[in-house]
N, C-alpha and C. Protein backbone atom coordinates (compact mmCIF):
# COMPACT_ATOMS: atom_id res chain seq x y z
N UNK A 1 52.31 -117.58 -89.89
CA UNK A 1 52.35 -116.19 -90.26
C UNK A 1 51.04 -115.49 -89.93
N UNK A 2 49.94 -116.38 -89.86
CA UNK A 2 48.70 -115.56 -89.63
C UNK A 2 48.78 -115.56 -88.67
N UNK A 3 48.94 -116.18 -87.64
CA UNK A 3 48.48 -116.16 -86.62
C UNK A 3 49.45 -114.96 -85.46
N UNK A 4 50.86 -114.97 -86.27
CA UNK A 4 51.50 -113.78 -85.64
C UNK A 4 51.11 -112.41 -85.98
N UNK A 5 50.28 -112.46 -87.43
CA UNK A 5 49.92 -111.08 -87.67
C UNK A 5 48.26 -110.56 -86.95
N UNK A 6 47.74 -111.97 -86.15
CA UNK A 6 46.55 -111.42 -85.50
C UNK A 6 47.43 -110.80 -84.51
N UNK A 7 48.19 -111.82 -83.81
CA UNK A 7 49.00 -111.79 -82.57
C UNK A 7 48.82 -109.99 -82.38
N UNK A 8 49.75 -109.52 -83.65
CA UNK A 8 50.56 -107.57 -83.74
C UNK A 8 49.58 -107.33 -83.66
N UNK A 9 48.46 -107.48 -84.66
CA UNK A 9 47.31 -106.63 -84.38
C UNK A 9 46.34 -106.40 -83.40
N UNK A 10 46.43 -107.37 -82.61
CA UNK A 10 45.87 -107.69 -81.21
C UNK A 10 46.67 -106.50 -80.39
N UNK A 11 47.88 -106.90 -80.01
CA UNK A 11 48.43 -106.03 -78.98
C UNK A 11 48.40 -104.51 -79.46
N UNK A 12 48.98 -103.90 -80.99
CA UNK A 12 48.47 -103.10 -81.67
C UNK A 12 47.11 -102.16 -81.33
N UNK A 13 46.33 -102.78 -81.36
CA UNK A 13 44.83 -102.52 -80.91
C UNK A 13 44.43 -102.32 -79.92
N UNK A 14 45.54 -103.05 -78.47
CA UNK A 14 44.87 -103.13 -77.20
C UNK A 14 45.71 -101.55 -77.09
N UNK A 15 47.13 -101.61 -77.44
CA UNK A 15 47.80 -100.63 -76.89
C UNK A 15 46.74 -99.29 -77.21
N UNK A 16 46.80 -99.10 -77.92
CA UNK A 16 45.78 -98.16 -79.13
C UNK A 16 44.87 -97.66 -77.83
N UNK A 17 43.75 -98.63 -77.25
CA UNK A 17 42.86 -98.80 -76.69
C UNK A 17 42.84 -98.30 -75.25
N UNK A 18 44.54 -98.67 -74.74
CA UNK A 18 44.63 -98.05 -73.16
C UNK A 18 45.03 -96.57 -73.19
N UNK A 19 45.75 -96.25 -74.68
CA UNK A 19 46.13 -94.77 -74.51
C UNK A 19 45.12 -93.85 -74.82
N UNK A 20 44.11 -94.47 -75.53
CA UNK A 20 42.90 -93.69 -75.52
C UNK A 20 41.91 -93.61 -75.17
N UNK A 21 41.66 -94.20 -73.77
CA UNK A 21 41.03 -94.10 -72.44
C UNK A 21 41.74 -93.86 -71.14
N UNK A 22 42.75 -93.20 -71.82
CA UNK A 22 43.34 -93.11 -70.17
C UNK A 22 42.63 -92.40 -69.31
N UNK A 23 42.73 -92.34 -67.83
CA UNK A 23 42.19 -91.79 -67.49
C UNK A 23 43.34 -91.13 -66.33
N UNK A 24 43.25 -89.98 -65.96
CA UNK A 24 44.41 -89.23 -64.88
C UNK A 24 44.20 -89.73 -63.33
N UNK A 25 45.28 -90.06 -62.77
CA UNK A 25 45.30 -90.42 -61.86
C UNK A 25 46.09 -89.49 -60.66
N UNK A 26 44.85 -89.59 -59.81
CA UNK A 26 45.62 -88.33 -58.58
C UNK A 26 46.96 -88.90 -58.02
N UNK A 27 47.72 -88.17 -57.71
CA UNK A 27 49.31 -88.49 -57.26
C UNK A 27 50.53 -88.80 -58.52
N UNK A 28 49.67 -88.91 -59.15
CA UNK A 28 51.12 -89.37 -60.28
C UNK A 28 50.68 -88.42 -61.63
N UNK A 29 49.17 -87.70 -61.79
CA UNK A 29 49.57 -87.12 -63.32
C UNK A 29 48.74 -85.46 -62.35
N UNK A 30 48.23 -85.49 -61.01
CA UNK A 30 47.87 -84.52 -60.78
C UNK A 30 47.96 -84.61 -58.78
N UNK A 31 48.21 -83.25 -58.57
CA UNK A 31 48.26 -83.08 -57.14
C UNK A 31 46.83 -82.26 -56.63
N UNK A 32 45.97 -82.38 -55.17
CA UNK A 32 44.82 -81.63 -55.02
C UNK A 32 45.50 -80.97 -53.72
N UNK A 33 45.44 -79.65 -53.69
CA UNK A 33 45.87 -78.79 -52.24
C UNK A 33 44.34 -78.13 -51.78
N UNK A 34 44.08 -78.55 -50.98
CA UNK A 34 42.86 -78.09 -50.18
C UNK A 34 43.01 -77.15 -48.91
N UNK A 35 42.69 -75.96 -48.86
CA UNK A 35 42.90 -74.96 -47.85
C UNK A 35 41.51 -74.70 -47.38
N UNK A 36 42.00 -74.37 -45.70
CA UNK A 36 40.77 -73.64 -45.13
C UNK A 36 41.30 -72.40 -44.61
N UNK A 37 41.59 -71.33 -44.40
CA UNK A 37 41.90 -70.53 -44.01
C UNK A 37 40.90 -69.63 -42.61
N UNK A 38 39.92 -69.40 -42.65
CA UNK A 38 39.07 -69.35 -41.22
C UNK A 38 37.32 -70.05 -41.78
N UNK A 39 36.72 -70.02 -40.64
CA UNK A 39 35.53 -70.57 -41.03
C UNK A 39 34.70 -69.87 -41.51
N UNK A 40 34.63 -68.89 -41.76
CA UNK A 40 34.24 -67.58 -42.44
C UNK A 40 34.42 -67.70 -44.26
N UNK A 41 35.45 -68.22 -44.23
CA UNK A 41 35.61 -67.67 -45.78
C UNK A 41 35.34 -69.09 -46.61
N UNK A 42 35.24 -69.36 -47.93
CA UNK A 42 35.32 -70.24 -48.63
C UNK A 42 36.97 -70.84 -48.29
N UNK A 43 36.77 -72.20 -48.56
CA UNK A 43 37.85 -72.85 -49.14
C UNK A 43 37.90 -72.68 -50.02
N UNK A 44 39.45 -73.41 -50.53
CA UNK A 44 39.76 -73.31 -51.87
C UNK A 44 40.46 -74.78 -52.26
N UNK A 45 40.33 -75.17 -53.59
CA UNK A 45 40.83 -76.01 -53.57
C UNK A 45 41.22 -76.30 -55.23
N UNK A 46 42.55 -76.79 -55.12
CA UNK A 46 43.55 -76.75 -56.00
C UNK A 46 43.92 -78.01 -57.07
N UNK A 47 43.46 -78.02 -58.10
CA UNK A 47 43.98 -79.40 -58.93
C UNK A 47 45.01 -78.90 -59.49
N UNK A 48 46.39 -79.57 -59.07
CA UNK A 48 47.77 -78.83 -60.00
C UNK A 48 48.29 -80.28 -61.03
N UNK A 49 47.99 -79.90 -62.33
CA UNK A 49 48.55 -81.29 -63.52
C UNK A 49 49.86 -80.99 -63.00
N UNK A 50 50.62 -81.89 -63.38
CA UNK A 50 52.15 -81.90 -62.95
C UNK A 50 52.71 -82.06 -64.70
N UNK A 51 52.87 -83.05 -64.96
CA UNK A 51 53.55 -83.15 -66.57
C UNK A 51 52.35 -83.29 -67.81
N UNK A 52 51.48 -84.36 -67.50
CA UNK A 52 50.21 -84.30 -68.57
C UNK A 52 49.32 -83.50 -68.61
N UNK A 53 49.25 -82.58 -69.39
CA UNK A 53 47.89 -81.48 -69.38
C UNK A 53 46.68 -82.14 -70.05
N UNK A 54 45.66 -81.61 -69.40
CA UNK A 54 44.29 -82.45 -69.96
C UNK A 54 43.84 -81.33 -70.82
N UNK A 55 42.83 -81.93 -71.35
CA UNK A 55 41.39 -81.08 -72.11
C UNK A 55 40.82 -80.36 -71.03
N UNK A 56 40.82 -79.05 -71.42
CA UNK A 56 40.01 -78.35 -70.48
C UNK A 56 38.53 -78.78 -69.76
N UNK A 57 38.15 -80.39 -70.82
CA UNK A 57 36.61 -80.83 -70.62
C UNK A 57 36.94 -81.51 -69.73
N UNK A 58 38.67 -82.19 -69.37
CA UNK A 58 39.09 -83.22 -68.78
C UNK A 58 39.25 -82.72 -67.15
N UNK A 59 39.79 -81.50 -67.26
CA UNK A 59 39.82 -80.73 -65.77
C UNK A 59 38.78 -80.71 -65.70
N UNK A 60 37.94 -80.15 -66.11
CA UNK A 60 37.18 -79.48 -65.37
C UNK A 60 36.31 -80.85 -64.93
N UNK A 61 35.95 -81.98 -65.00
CA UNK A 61 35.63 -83.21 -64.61
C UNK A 61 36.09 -83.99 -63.45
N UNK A 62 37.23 -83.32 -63.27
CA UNK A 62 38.23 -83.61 -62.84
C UNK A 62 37.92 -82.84 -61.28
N UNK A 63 37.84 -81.60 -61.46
CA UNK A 63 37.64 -80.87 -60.39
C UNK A 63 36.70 -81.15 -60.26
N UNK A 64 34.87 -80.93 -60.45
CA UNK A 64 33.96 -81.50 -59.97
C UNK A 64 34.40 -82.79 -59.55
N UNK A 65 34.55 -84.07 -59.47
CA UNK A 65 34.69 -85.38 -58.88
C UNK A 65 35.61 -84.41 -57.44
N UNK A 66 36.63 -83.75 -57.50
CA UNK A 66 37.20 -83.28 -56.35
C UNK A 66 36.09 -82.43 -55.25
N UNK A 67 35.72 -81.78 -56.09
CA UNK A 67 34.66 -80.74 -55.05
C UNK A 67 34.18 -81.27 -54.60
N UNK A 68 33.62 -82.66 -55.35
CA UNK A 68 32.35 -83.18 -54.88
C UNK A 68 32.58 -84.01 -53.76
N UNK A 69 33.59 -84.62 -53.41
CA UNK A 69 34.61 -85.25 -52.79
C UNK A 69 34.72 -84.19 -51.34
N UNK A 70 35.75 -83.46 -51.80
CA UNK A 70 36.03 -82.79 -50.37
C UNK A 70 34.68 -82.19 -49.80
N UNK A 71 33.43 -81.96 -50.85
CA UNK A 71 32.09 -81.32 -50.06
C UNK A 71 31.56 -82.48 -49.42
N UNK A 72 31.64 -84.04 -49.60
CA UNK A 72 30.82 -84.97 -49.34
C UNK A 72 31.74 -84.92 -47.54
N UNK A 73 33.55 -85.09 -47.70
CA UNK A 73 34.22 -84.82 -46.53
C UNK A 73 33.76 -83.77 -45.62
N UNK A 74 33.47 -82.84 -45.90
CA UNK A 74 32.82 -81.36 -45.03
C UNK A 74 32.04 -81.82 -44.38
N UNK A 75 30.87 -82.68 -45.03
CA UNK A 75 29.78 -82.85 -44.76
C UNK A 75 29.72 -83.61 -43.23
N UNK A 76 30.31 -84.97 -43.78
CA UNK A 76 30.86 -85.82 -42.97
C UNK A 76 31.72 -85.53 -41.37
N UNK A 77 32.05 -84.49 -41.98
CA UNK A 77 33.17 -83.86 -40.55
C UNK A 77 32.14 -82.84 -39.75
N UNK A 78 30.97 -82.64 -40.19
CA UNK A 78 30.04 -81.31 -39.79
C UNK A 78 30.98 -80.00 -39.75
N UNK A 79 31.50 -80.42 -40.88
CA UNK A 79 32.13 -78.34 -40.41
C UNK A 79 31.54 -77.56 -41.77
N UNK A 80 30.53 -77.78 -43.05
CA UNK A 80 29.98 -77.54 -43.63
C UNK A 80 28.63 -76.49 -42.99
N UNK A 81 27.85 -77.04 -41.96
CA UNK A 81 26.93 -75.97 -40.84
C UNK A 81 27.39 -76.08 -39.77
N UNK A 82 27.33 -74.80 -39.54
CA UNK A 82 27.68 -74.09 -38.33
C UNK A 82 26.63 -73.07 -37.50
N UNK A 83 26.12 -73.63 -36.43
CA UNK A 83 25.01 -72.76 -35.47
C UNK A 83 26.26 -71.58 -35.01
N UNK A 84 25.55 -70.50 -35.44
CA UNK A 84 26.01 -69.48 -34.76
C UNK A 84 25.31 -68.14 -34.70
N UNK A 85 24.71 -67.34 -33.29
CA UNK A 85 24.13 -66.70 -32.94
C UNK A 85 22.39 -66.88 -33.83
N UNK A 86 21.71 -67.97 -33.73
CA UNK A 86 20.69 -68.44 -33.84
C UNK A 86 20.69 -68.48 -35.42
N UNK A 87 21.44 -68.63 -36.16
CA UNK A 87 21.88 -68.48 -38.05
C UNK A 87 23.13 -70.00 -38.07
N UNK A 88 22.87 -70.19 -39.23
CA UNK A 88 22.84 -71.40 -39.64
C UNK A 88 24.10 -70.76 -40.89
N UNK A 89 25.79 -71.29 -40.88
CA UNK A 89 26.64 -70.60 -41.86
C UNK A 89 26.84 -72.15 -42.37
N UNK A 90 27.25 -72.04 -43.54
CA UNK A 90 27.71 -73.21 -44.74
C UNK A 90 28.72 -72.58 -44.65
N UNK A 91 29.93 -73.69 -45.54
CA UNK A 91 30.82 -73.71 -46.26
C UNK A 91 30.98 -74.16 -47.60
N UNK A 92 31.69 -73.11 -48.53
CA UNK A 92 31.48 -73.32 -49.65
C UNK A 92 33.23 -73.39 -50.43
N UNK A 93 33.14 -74.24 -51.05
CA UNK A 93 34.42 -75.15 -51.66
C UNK A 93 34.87 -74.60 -52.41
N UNK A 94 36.09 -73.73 -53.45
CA UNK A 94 36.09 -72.67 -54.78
C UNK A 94 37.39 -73.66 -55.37
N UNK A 95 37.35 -74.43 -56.38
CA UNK A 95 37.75 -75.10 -57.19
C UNK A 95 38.62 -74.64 -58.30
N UNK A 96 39.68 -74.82 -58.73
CA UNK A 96 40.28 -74.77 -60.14
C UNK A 96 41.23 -75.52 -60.56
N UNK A 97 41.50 -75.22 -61.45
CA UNK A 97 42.77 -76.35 -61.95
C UNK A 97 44.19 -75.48 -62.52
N UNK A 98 45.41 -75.97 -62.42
CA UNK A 98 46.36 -75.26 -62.53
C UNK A 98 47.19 -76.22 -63.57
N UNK A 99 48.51 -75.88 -64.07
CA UNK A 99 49.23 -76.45 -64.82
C UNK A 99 50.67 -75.57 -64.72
N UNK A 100 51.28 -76.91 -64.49
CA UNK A 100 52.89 -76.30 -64.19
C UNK A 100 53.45 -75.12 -65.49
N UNK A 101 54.31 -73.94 -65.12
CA UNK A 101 54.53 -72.79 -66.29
C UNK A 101 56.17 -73.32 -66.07
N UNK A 102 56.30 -73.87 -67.21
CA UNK A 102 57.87 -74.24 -67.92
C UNK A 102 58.94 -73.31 -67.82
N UNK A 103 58.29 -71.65 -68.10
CA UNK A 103 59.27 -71.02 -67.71
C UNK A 103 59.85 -70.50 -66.59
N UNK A 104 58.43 -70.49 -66.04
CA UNK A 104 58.47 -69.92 -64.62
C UNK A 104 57.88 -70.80 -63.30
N UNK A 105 58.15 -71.67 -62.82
CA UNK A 105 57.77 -72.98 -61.88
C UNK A 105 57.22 -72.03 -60.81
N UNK A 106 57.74 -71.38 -60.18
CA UNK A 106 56.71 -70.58 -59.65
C UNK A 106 55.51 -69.87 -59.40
N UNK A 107 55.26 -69.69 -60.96
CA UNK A 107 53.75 -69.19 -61.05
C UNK A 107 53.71 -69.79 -62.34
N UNK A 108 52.41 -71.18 -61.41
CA UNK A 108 51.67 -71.88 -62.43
C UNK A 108 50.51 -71.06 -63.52
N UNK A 109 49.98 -71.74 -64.31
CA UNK A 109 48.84 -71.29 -65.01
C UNK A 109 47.95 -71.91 -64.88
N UNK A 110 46.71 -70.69 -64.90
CA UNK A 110 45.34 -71.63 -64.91
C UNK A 110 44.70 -71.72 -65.97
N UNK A 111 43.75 -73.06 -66.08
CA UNK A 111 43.49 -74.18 -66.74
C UNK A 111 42.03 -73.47 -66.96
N UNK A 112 41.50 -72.99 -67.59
CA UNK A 112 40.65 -72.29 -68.38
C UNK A 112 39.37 -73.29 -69.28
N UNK A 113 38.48 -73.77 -68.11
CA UNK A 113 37.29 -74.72 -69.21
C UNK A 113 36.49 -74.13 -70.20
N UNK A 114 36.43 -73.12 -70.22
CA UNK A 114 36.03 -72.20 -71.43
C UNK A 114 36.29 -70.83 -71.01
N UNK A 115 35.52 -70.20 -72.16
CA UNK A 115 36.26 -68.65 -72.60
C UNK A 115 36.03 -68.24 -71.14
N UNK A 116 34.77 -68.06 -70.41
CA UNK A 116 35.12 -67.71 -69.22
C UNK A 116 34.55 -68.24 -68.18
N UNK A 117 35.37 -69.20 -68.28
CA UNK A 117 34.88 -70.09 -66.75
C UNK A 117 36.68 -70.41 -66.40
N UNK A 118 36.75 -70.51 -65.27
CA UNK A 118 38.20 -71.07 -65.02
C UNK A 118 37.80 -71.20 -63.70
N UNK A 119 36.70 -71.57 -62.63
CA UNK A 119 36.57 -72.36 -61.16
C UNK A 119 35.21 -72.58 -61.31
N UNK A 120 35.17 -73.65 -60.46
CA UNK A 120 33.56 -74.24 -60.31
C UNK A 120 33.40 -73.64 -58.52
N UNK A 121 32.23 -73.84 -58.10
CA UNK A 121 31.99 -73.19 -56.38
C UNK A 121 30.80 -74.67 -55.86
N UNK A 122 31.48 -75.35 -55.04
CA UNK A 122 30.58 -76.39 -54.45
C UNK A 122 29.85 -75.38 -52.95
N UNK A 123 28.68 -75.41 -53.03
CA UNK A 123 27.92 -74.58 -52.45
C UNK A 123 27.22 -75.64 -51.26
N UNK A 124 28.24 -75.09 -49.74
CA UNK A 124 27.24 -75.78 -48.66
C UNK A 124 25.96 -76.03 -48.44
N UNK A 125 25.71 -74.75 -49.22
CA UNK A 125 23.97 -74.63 -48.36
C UNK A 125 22.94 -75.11 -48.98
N UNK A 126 23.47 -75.41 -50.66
CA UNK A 126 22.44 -76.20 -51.53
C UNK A 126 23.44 -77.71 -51.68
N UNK A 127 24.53 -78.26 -51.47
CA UNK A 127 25.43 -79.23 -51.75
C UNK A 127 25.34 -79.50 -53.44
N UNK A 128 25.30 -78.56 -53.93
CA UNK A 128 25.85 -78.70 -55.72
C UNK A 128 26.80 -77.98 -56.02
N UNK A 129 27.50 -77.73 -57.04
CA UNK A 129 28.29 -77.35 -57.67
C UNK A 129 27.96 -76.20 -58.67
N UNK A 130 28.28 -75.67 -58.70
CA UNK A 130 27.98 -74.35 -59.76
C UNK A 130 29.37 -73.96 -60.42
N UNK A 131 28.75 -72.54 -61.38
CA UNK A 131 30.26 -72.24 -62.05
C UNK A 131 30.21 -70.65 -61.43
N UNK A 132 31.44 -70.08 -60.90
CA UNK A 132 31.85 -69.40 -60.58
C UNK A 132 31.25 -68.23 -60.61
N UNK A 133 30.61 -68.02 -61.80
CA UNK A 133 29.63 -66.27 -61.78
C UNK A 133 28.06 -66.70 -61.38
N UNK A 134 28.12 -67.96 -61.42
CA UNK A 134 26.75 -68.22 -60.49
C UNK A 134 27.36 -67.82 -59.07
N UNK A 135 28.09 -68.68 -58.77
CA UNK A 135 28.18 -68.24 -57.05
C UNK A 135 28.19 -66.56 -56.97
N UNK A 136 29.05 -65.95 -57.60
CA UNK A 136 28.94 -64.50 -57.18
C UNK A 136 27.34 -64.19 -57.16
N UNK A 137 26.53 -64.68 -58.06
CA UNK A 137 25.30 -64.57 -58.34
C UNK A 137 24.45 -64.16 -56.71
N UNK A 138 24.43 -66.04 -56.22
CA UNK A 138 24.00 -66.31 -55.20
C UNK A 138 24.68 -65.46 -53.81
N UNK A 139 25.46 -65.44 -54.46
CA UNK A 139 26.14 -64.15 -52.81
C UNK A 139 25.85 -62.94 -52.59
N UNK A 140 25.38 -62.52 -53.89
CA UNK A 140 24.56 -61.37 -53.87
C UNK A 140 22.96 -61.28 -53.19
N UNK A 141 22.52 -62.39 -53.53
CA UNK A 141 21.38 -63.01 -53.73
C UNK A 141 21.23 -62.78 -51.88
N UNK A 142 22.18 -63.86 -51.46
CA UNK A 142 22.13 -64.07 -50.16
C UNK A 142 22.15 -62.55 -49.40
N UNK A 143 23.60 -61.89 -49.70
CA UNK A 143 23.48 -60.54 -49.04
C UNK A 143 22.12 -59.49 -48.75
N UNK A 144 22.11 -59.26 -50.43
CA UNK A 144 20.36 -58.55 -50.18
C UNK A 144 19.31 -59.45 -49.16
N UNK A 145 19.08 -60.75 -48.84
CA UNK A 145 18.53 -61.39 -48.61
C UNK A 145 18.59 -61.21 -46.84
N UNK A 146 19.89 -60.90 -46.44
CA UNK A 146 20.81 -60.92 -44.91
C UNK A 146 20.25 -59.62 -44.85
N UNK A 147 20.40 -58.75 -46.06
CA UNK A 147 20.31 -57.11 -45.01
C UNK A 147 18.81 -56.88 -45.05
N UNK A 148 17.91 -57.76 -45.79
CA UNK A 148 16.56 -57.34 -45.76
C UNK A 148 15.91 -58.28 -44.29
N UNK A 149 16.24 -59.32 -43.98
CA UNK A 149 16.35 -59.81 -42.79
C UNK A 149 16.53 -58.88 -41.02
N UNK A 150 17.60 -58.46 -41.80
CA UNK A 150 18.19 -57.54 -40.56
C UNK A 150 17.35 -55.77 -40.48
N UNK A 151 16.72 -55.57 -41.78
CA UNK A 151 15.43 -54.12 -41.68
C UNK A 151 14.56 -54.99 -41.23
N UNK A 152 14.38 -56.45 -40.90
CA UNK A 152 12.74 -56.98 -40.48
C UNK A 152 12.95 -57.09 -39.00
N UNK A 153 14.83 -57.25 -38.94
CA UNK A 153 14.29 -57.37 -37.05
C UNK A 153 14.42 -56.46 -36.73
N UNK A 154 15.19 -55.36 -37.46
CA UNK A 154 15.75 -53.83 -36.72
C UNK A 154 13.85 -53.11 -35.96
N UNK A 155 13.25 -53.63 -37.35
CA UNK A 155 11.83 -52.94 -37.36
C UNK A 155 10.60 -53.60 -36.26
N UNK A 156 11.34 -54.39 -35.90
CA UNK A 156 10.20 -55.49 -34.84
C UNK A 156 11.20 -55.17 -33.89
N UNK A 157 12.53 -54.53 -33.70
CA UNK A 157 12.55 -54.12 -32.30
C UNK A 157 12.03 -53.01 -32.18
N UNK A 158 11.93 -51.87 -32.67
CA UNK A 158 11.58 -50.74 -32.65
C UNK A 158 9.69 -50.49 -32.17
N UNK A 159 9.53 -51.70 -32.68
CA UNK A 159 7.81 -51.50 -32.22
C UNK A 159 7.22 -52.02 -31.26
C-alpha cells in the first residue's frame, strides 16, 4: 500500500510538474509569418497562437526569441546592409503577436504585453530589439539626423 501511494504521488507530482513548465512550441501551439514587402520598408513579422493563449509575459518572450532569430537570419543572408548610393540602409524586423478571434476567424486579435506596448522593433543598424515607441523614437532621431546631413552637403556644394 505504501509503496503504491508513493507510486500516485510520484506520477501526481511529475504530471503537476510538466504542465507547469510547459513551454509553447512553434508549429503546434503557435505559427510565425514573416514578410518582406520591398527593401525599403521594415519587415514584419507575425506570432499567431492558434488554440493556447499565453501570458502576455509569455508572447512577448516569445516574439523576442523570433526577432532575434529572423534578425540573426538577415544578418546571415546580408540583406540586413545594403550599399546604396555611398549610404549604408539596415533592415529593421516589426514583431507582434496575434491570437485567433472565436467569433470572427478572420480578424485575429492582438496580444497586448502591456497597457501600451503590443510590438517589439529588432533594429538592423544597432542588432537589438526595442519596444515599438522607441523605434518611432529612433526614426525620428535618424530623419532629423538624414536632413541635417543633406543641409551639410547641399552647403559644401554651394561653396
Amino acid at each position: 500500500m505504501k509503496k503504491l501511494f508513493i507510486t500516485l504521488m510520484f506520477i501526481f507530482s511529475f504530471t503537476i510538474a510538466a504542465f507547469g513548465v510547459r513551454d509553447f512550441i512553434e508549429g503546434t501551439d503557435y505559427t510565425v509569418d514573416f514578410h518582406e514587402k520591398s527593401p525599403e520598408m521594415a519587415a514584419t513579422l507575425r506570432v499567431n497562437f492558434t488554440e493556447v493563449v499565453p501570458e502576455p509575459a509569455e508572447a512577448e518572450k516569445i516574439v523576442k526569441q523570433n526577432l532575434k532569430l529572423y534578425g540573426d537570419k538577415l544578418i546571415a543572408s546580408n540583406k540586413v546592409i545594403r550599399a546604396e548610393k555611398k549610404e549604408t540602409l539596415y533592415k529593421n524586423i516589426i514583431g507582434s503577436a496575434w491570437r485567433a478571434n472565436v467569433t470572427d476567424p478572420a480578424n485575429p486579435i492582438k496580444i497586448k504585453f502591456n497597457e501600451n506596448l503590443a510590438a517589439y522593433v529588432w533594429l538592423g543598424k544597432m542588432k537589438t530589439i526595442v519596444p515599438f515607441p522607441d523605434y518611432m523614437a529612433f526614426l525620428k532621431k535618424e530623419r532629423k539626423n538624414f536632413k541635417k546631413e543633406q543641409r551639410l552637403n547641399k552647403s559644401r556644394e554651394e561653396s
